[in-house]
C-alpha atoms as a PDB file:
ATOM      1  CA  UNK A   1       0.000   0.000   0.000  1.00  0.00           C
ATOM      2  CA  UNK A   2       3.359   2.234  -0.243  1.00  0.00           C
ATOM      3  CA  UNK A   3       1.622   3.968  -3.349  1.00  0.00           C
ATOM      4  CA  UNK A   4      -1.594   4.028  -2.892  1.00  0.00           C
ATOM      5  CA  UNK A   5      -3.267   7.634  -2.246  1.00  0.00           C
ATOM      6  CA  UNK A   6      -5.095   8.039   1.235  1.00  0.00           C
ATOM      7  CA  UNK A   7      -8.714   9.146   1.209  1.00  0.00           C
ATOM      8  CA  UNK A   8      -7.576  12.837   1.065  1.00  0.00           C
ATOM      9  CA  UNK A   9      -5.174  12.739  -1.164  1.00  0.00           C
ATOM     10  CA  UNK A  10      -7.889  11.339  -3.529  1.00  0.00           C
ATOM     11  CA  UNK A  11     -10.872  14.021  -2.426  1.00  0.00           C
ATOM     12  CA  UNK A  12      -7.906  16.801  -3.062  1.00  0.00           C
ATOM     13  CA  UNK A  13      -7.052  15.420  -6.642  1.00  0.00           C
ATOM     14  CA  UNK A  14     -11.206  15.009  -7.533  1.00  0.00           C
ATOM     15  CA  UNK A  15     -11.249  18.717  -5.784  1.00  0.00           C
ATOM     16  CA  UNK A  16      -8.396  20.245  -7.418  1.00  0.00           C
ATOM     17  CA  UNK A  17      -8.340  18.503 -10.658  1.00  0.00           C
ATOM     18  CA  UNK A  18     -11.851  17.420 -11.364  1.00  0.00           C
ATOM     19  CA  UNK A  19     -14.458  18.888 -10.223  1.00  0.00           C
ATOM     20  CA  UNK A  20     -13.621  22.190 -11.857  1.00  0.00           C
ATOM     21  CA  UNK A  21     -13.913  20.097 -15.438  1.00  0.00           C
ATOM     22  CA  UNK A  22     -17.185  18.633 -14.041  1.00  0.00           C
ATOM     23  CA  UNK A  23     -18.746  22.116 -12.454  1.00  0.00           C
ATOM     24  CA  UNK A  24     -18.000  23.777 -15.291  1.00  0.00           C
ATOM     25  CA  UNK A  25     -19.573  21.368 -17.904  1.00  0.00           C
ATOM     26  CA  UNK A  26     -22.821  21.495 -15.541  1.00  0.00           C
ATOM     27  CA  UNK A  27     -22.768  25.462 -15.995  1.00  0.00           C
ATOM     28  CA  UNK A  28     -22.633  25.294 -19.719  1.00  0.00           C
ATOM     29  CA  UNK A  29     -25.784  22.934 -19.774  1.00  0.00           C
ATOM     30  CA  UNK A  30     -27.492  25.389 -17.289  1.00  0.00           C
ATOM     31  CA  UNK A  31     -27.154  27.982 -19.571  1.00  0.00           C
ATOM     32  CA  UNK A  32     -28.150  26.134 -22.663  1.00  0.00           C
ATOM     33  CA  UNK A  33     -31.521  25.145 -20.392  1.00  0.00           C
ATOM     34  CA  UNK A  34     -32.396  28.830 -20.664  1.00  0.00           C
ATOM     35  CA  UNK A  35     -35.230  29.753 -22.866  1.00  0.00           C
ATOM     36  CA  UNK A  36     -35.065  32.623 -25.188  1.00  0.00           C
ATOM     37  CA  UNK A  37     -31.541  33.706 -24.118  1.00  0.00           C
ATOM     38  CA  UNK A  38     -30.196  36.162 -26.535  1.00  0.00           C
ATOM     39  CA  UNK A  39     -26.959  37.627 -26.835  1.00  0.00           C
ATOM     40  CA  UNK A  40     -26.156  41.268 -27.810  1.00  0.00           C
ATOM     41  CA  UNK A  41     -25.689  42.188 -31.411  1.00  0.00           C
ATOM     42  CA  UNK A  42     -22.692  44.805 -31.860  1.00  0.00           C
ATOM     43  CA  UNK A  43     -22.495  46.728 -34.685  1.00  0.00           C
ATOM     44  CA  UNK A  44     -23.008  43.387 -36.819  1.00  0.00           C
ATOM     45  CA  UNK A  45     -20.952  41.295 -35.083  1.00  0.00           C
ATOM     46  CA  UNK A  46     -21.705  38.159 -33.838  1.00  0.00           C
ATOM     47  CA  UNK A  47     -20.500  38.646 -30.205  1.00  0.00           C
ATOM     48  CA  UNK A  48     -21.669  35.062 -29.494  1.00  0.00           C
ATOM     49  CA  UNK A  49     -19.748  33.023 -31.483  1.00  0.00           C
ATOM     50  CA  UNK A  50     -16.535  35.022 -29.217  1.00  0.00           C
ATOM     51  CA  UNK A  51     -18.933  33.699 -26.032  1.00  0.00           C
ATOM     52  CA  UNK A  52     -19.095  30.194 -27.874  1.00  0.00           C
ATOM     53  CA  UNK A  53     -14.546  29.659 -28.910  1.00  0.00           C
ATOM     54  CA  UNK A  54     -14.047  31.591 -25.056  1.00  0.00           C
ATOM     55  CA  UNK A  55     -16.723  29.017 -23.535  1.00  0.00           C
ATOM     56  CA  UNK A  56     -15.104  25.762 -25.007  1.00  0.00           C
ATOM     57  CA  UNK A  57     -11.671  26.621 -24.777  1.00  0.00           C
ATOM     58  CA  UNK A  58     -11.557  27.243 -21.330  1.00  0.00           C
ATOM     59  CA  UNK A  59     -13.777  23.456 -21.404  1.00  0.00           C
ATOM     60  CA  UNK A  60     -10.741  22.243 -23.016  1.00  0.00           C
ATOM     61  CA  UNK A  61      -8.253  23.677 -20.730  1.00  0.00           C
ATOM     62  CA  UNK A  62      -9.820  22.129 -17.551  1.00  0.00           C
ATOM     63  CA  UNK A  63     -10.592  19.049 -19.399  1.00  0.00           C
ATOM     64  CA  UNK A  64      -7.029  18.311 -20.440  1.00  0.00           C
ATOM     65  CA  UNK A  65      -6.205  19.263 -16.782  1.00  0.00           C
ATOM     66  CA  UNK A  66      -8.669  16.579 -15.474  1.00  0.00           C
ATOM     67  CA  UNK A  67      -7.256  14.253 -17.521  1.00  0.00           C
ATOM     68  CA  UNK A  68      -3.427  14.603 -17.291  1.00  0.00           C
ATOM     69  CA  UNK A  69      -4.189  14.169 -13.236  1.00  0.00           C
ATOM     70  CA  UNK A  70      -5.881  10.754 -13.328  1.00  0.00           C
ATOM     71  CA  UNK A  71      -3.751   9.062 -10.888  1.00  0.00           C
ATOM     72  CA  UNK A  72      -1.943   7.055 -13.683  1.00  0.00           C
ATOM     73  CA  UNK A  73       0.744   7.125 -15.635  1.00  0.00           C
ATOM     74  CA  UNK A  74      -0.976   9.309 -18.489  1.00  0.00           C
ATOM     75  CA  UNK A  75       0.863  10.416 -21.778  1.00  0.00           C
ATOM     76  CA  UNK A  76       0.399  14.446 -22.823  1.00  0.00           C
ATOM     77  CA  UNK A  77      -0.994  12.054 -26.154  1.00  0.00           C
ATOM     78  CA  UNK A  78      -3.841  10.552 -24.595  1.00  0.00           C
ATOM     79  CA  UNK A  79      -4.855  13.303 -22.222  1.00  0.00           C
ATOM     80  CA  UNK A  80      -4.963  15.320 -25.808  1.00  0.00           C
ATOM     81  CA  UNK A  81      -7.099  12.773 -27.626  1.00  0.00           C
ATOM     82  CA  UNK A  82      -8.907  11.924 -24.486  1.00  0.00           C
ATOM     83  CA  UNK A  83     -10.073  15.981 -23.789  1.00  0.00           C
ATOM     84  CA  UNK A  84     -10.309  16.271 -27.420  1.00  0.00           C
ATOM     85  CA  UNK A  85     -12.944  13.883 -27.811  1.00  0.00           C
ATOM     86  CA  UNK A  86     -14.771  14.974 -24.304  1.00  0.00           C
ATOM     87  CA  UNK A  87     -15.197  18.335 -25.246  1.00  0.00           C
ATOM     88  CA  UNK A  88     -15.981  17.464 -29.308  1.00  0.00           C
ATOM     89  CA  UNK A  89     -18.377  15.239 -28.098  1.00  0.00           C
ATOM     90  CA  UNK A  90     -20.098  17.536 -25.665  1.00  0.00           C
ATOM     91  CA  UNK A  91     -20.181  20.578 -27.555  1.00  0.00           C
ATOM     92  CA  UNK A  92     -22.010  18.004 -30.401  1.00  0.00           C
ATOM     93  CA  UNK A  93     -24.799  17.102 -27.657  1.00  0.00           C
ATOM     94  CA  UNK A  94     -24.579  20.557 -26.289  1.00  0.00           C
ATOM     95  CA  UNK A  95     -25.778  22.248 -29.598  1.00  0.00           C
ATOM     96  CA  UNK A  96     -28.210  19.045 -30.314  1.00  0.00           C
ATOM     97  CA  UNK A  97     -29.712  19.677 -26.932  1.00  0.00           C
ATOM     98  CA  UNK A  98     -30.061  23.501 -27.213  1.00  0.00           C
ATOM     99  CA  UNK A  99     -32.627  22.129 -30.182  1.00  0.00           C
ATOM    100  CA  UNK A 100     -35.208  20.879 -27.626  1.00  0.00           C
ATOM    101  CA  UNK A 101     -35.392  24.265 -25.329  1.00  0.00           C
ATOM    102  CA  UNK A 102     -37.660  26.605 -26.007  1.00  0.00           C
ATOM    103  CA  UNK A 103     -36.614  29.490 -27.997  1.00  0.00           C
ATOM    104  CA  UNK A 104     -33.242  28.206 -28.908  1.00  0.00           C
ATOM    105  CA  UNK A 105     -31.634  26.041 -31.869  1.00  0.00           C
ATOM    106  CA  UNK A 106     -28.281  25.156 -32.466  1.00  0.00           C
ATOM    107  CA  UNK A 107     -25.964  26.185 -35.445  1.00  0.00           C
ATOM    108  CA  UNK A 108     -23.085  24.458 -36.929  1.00  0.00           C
ATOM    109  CA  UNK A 109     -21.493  27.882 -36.787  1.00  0.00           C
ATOM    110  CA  UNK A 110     -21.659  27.777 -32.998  1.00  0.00           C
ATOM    111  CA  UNK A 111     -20.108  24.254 -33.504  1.00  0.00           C
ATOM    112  CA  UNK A 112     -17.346  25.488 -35.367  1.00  0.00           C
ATOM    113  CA  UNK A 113     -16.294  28.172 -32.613  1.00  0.00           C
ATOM    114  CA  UNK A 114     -16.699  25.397 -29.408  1.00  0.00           C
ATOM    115  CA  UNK A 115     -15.022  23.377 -31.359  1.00  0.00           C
ATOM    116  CA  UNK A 116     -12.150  26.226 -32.654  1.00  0.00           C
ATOM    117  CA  UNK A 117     -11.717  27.451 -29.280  1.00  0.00           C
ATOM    118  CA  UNK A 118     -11.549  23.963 -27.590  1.00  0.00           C
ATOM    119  CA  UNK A 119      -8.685  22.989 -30.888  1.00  0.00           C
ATOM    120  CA  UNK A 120      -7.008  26.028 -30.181  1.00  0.00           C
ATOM    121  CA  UNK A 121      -6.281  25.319 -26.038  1.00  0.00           C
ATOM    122  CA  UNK A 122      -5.940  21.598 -26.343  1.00  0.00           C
ATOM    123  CA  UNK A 123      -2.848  22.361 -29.092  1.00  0.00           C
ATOM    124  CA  UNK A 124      -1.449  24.868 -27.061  1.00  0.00           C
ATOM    125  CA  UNK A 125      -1.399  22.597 -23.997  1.00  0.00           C
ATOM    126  CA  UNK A 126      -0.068  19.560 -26.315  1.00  0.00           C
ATOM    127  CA  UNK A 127       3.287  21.730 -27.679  1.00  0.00           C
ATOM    128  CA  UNK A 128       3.772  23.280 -24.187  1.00  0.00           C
ATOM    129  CA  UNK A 129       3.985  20.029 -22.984  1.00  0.00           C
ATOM    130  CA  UNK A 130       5.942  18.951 -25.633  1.00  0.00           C
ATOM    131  CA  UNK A 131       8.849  21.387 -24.990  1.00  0.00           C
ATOM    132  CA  UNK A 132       8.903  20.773 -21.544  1.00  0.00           C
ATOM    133  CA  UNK A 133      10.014  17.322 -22.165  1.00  0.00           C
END
């Protein structure tokens, strides 16, 4: 039992590690559960597709942070594939789901900016890690 974690080292990695990822996620589906929420138009530009990269990169960035602290002996590889195809995945069912609230649809633009922002982080945290090896 030399390696094993004790109880509080494991509720400090969930804390620390985890539940950020997890409280986070729960917030974005809260606010795709509101009806009729509108974002402000300025001067033509789309201010919510900024919301939309901002929201899923920083979904990335505490993704690939939940996953590069599993308690195992992770690669920077698989925590990349494994947060890329979290957040892909959830930003897919995020925009399907905003289909079946009242007042709000989905648009494969807003896909494209979850998905751009969420690309953009996870690549940055992949060559960061990369040079520090």
């Amino acid at each position: 039992m030399g390696n094993a974690l004790s109880g509080n080292d494991t509720l400090n990695r969930f804390v620390t590690y985890h539940l950020p990822a997890i409280l986070y996620a729960a917030l974005i589906i809260a606010v795709s559960s509101i009806p009729d929420l509108k974002t402000p138009k300025i001067i033509d530009f789309q201010f919510d597709k900024v919301i939309h990269f901002l929201e899923y990169a920083l979904l990335a960035f505490l993704a690939y942070r939940s996953f590069t602290h599993l308690g195992v002996n992770i690669t920077r590889n698989t925590a990349f594939l494994l947060s890329a195809l979290f957040v892909g995945g959830f930003a897919v069912i995020d925009e399907i789901y905003q289909r079946t609230v009242p007042g709000r649809d989905s648009a494969i633009g807003d896909l494209s900016m979850d998905l751009a922002g969420a690309a953009l982080v996870l690549i940055l945290l992949w060559h960061r890690g990369k040079s520090r090896n």
